[in-house]
Protein backbone atom coordinates (compact mmCIF):
# COMPACT_ATOMS: atom_id res chain seq x y z
CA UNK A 1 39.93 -34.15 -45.76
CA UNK A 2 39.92 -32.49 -43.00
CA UNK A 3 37.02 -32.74 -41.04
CA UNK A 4 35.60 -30.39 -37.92
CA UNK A 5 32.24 -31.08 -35.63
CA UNK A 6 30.92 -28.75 -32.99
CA UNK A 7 27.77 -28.46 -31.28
CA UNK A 8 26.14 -25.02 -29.83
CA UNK A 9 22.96 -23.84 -28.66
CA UNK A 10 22.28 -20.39 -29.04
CA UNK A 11 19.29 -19.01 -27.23
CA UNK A 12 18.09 -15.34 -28.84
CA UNK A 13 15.79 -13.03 -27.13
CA UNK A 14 14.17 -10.22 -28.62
CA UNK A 15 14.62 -6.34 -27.81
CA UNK A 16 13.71 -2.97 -29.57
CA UNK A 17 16.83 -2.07 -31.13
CA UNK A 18 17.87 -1.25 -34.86
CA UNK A 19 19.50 -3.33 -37.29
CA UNK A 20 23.04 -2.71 -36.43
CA UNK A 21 25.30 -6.24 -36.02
CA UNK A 22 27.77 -7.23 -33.45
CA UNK A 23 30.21 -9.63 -33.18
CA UNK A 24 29.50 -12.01 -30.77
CA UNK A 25 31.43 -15.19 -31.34
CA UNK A 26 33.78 -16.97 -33.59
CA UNK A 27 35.58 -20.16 -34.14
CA UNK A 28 38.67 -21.10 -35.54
CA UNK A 29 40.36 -24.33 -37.50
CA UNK A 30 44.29 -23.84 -36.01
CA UNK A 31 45.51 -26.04 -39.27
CA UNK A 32 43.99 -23.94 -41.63
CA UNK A 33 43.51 -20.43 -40.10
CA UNK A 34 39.96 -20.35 -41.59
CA UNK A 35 37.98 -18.58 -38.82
CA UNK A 36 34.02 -18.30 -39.01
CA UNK A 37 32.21 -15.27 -37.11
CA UNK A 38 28.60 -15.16 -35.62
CA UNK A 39 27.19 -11.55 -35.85
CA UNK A 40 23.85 -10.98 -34.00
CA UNK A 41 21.82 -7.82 -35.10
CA UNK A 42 20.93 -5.29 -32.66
CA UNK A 43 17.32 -6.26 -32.37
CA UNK A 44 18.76 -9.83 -31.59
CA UNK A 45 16.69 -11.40 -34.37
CA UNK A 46 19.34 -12.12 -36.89
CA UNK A 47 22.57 -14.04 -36.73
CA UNK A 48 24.98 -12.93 -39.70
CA UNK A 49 27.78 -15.87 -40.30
CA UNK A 50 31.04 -14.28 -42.25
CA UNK A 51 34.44 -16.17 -42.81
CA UNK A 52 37.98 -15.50 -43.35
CA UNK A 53 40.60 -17.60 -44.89
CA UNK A 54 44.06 -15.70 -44.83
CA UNK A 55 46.24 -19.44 -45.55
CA UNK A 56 47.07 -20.54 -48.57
CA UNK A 57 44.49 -23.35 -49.58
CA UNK A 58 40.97 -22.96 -50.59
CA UNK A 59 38.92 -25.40 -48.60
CA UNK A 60 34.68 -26.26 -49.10
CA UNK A 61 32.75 -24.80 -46.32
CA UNK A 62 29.85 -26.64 -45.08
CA UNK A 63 27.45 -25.72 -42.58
CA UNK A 64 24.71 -27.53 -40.53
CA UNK A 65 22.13 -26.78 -37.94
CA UNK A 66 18.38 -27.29 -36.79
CA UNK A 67 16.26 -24.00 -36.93
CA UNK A 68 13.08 -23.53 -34.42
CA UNK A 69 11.38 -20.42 -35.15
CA UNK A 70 13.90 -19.10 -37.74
CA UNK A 71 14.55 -18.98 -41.14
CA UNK A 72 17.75 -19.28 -43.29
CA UNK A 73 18.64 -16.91 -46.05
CA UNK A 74 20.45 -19.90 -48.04
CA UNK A 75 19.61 -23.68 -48.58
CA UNK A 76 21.09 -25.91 -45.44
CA UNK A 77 23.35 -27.63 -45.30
CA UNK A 78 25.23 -24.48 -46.22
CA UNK A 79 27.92 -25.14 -49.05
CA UNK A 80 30.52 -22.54 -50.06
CA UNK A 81 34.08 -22.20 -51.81
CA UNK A 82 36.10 -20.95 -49.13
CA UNK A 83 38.84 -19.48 -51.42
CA UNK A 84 42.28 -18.78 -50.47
CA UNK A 85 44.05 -15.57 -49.21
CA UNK A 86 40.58 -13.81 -47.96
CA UNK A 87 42.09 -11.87 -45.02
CA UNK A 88 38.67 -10.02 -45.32
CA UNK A 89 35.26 -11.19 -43.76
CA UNK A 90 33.13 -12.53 -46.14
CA UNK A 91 29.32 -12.55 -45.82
CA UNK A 92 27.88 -16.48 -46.06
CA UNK A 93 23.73 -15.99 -44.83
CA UNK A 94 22.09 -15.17 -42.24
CA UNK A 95 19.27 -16.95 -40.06
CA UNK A 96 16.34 -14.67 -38.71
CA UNK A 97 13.41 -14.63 -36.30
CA UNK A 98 10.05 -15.88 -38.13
CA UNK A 99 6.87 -15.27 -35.45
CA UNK A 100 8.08 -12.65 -33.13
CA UNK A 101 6.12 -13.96 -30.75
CA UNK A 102 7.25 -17.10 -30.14
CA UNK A 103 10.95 -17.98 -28.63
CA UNK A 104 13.28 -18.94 -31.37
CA UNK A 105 16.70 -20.84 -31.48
CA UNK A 106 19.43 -22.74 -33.79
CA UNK A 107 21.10 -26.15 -32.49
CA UNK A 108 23.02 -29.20 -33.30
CA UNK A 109 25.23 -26.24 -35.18
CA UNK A 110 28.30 -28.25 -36.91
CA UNK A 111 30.87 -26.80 -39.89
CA UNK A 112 33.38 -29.10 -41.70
CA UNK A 113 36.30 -27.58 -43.89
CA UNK A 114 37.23 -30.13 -47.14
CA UNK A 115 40.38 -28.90 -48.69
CA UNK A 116 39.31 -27.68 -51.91
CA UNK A 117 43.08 -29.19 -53.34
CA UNK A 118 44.19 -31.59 -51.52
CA UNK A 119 48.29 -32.26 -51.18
CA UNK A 120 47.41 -35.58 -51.91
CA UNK A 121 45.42 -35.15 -55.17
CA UNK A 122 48.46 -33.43 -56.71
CA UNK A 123 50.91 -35.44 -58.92
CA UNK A 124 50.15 -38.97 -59.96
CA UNK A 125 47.41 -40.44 -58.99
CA UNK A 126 47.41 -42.50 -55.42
CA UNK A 127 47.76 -46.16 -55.99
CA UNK A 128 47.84 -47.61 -52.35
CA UNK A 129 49.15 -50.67 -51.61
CA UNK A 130 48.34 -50.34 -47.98
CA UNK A 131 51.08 -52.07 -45.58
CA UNK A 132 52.54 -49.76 -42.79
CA UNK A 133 54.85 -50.46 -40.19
CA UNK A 134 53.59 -50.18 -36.41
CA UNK A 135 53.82 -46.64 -35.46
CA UNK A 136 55.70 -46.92 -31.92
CA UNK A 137 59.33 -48.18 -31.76
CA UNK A 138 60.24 -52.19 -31.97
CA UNK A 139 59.98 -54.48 -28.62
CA UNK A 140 56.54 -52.48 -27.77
CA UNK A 141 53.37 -53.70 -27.66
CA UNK A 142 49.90 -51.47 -27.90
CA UNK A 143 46.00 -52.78 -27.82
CA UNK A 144 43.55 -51.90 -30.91
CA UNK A 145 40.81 -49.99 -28.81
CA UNK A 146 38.91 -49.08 -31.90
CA UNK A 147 39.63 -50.63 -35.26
CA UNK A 148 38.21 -50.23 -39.21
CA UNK A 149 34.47 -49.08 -38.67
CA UNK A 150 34.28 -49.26 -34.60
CA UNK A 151 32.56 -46.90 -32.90
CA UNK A 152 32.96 -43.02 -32.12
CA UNK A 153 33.79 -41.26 -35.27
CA UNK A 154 35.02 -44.05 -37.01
CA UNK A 155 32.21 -43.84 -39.95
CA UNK A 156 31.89 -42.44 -43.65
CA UNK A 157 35.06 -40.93 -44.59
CA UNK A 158 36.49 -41.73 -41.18
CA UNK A 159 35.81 -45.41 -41.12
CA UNK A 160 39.37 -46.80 -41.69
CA UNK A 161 40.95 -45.19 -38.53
CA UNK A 162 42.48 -46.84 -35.48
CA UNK A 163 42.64 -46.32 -32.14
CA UNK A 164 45.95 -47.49 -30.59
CA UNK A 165 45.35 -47.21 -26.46
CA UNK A 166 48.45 -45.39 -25.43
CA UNK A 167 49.78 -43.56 -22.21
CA UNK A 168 50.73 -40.03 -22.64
CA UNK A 169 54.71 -39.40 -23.57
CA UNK A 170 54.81 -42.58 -25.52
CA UNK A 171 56.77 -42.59 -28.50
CA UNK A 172 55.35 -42.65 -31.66
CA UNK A 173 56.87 -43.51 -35.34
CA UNK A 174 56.41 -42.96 -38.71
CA UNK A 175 54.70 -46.12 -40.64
CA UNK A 176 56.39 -45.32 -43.57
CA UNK A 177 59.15 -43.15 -45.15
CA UNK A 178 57.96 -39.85 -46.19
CA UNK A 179 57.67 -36.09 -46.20
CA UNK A 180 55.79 -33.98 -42.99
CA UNK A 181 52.96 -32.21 -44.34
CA UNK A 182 51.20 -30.91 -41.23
CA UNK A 183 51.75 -30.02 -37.62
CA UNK A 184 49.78 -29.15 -34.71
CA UNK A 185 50.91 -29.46 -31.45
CA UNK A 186 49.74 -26.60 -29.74
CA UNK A 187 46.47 -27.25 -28.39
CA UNK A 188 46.20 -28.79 -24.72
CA UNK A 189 42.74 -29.68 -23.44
CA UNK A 190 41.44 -33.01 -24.20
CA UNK A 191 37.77 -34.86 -23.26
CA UNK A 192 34.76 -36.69 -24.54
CA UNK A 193 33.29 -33.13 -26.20
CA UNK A 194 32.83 -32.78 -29.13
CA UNK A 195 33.46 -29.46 -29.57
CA UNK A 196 37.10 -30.22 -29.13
CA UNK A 197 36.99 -32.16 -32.20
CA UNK A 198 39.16 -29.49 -33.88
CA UNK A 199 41.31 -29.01 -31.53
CA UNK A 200 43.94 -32.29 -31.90
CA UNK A 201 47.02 -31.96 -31.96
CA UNK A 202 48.75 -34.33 -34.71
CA UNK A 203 51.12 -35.07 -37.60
CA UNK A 204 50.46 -35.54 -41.49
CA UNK A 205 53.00 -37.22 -43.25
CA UNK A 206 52.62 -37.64 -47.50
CA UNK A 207 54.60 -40.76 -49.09
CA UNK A 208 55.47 -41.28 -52.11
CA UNK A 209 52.23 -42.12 -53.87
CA UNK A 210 50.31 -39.34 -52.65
CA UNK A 211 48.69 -41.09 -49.64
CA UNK A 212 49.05 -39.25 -46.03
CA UNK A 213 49.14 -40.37 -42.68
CA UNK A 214 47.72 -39.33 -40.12
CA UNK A 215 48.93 -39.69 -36.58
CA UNK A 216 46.47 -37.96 -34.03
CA UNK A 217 46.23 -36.70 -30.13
CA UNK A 218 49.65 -36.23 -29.63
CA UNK A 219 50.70 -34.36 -26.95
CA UNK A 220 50.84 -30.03 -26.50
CA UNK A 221 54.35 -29.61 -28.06
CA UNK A 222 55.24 -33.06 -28.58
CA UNK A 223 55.92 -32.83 -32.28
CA UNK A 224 59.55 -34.25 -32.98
CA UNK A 225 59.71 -33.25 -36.60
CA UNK A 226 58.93 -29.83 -38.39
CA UNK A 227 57.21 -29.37 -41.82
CA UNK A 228 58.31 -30.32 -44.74
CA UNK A 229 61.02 -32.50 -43.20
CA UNK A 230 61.36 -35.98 -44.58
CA UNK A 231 61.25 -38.49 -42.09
CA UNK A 232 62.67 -42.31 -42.16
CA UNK A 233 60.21 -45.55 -41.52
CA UNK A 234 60.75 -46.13 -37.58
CA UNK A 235 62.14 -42.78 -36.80
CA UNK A 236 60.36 -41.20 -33.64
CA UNK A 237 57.69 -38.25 -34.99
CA UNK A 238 55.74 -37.27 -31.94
CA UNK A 239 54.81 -38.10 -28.17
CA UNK A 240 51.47 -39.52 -27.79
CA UNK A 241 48.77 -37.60 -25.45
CA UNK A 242 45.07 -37.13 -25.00
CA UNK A 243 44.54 -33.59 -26.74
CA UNK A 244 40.91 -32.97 -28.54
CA UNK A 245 38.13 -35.48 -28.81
CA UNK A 246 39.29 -38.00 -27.09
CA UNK A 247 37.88 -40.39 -24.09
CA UNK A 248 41.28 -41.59 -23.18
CA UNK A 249 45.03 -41.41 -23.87
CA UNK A 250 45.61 -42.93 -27.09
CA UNK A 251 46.89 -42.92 -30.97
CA UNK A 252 44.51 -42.33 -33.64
CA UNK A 253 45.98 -43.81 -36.94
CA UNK A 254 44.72 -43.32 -40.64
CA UNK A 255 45.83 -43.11 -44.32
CA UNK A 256 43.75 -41.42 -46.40
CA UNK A 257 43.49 -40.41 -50.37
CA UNK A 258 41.78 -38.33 -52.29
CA UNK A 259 37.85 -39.15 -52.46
CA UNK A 260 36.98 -37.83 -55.83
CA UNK A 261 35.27 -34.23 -54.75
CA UNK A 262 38.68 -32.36 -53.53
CA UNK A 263 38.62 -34.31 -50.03
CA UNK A 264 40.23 -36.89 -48.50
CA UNK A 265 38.42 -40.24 -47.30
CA UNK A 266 40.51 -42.64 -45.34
CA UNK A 267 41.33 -46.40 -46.78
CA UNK A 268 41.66 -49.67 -45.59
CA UNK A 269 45.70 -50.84 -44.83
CA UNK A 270 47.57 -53.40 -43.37
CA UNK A 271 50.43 -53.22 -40.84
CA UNK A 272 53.60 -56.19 -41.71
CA UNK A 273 53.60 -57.97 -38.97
CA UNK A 274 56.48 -58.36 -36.61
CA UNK A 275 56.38 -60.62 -33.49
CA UNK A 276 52.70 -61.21 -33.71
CA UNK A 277 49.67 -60.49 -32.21
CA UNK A 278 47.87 -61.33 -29.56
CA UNK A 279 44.10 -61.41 -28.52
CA UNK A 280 42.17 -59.93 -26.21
CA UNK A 281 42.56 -62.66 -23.63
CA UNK A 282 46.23 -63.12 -24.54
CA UNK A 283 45.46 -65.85 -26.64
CA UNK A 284 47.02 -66.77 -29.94
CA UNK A 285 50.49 -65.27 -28.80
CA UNK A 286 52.76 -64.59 -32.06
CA UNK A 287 49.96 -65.50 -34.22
CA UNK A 288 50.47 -64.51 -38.02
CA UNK A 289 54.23 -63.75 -37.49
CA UNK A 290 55.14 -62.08 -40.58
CA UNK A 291 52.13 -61.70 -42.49
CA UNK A 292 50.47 -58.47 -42.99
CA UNK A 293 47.14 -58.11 -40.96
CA UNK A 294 43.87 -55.66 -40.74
CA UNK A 295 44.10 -54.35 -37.17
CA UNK A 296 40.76 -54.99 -35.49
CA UNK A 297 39.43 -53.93 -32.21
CA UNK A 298 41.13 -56.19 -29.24
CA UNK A 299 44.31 -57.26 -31.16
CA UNK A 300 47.33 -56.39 -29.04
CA UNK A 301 49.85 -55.79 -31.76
CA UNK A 302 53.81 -56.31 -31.15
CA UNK A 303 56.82 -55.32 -33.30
């Protein structure tokens, strides 16, 4: 699944034009190359919302958003099959003025994009046996700043992520043997907004029983492997970095599978344990040598 938040507020004033619409913003997913457009009429009343999805996969639309003073021409949340190569605009609904006399506005406006056929749902189906390696190169040590439903975004289909605290240029590696599936690393602002929660740069890579990876944040062109390459357990994959939604420099680490509806929902794991672990105190040094463990927030985990 791939999921994408972003808050506007979008003042509209009225004027005594026609009917005629304007573009007058858009937004675009760089993985996919869906784009969505916001077309305001001439009389300023009525926002228009069209899409475009030129790529290759056909991904379920959804959009959100308070109304105050206007109307929707379709049920929200908004739910469409967004399928693939439309290089045209597509008409979704519009949202209009009700009392002309009163000021009128849409807010808390958020879209998500669900691949509609997930990589991983193809083939057999995903039996995961969950145990991963540390993804950063052996004699290296990194804190869990947000572990297996913390805080932030790690809820719902995002509740099995973890947040490695990491300075910018690290090295990361893969987990686990496998093929690249997905690249970004072209995006450069990062920040606690989340309107840049599309705007990550990261690294998908699918293993053998359909599960993917996900390594997130890296750094603007710090990929170190290209699509479709396969990739070793422990080889170097990316530099870390601070890119997107993101309070600080650090990794964001999932595995997810298919959830049943043509998304992805991330799962529970285990990494096998190397030298230990270590609290947040620095107690318990090189406790549970050897043995697979949950990561959970405070652990400072060591190859």
């Amino acid at each position: 699944m791939k999921k994408i938040f972003i808050t506007l507020v979008c003042l509209l004033v009225s004027n005594l034009y026609g009917n005629d619409f304007r573009e007058v913003q858009n937004l675009v997913d760089a993985g996919s190359g869906v784009k969505l457009f916001f077309y305001q009429s001439a009389d300023n009343k009525t926002i228009e919302f069209r899409a475009v999805n030129p790529g290759g996969n056909s991904f379920n639309l959804e959009i959100s958003m308070d109304l105050d003073n206007m109307q929707s021409s379709a049920a929200l949340p908004f739910k469409y099959l967004l399928r693939n190569n439309q290089p045209s605009e597509i008409k979704l609904f519009n949202i209009k003025q009700t009392d002309s006399s009163k000021a009128f506005y849409y807010r808390n406006f958020k879209w998500y994009l669900r691949p509609a056929s997930s990589p991983a749902s193809t083939g057999k189906p995903v039996v995961h046996k969950g145990v991963y390696s540390y993804p950063w190169p052996k004699g290296k040590s990194f804190r869990v700043d947000n572990g297996f439903n913390g805080y932030g975004a790690h809820t719902g289909i995002w509740a099995y992520g973890v947040d490695f605290k990491m300075k910018v240029g690290s090295p990361i590696c893969a987990a686990r043997s496998g093929v690249v599936v997905g690249v970004e690393q072209g995006f450069s602002k990062g920040g606690n907004d989340p309107a840049l929660g599309n705007k990550a740069n990261y690294i998908y890579i699918k293993h053998n029983d359909g599960s993917i990876a996900r390594y997130l944040h890296i750094k603007r062109k710090g990929a170190r492997v290209r699509l479709g390459q396969k990739v070793k357990i422990g080889q170097v994959i990316a530099l870390s970095g601070n890119v997107g939604w993101s309070t600080d420099p650090h990794l964001h680490f999932d595995i997810v599978v298919p959830d049943g509806n043509g998304g992805l929902k991330t799962v529970p794991f285990k990494f096998a344990n190397g030298r230990g672990i270590r609290l947040r105190k620095g107690r318990g040094k090189g406790k549970g040598r050897g043995k697979s463990i949950y990561p959970k927030t405070g652990m400072i985990l060591s190859h």
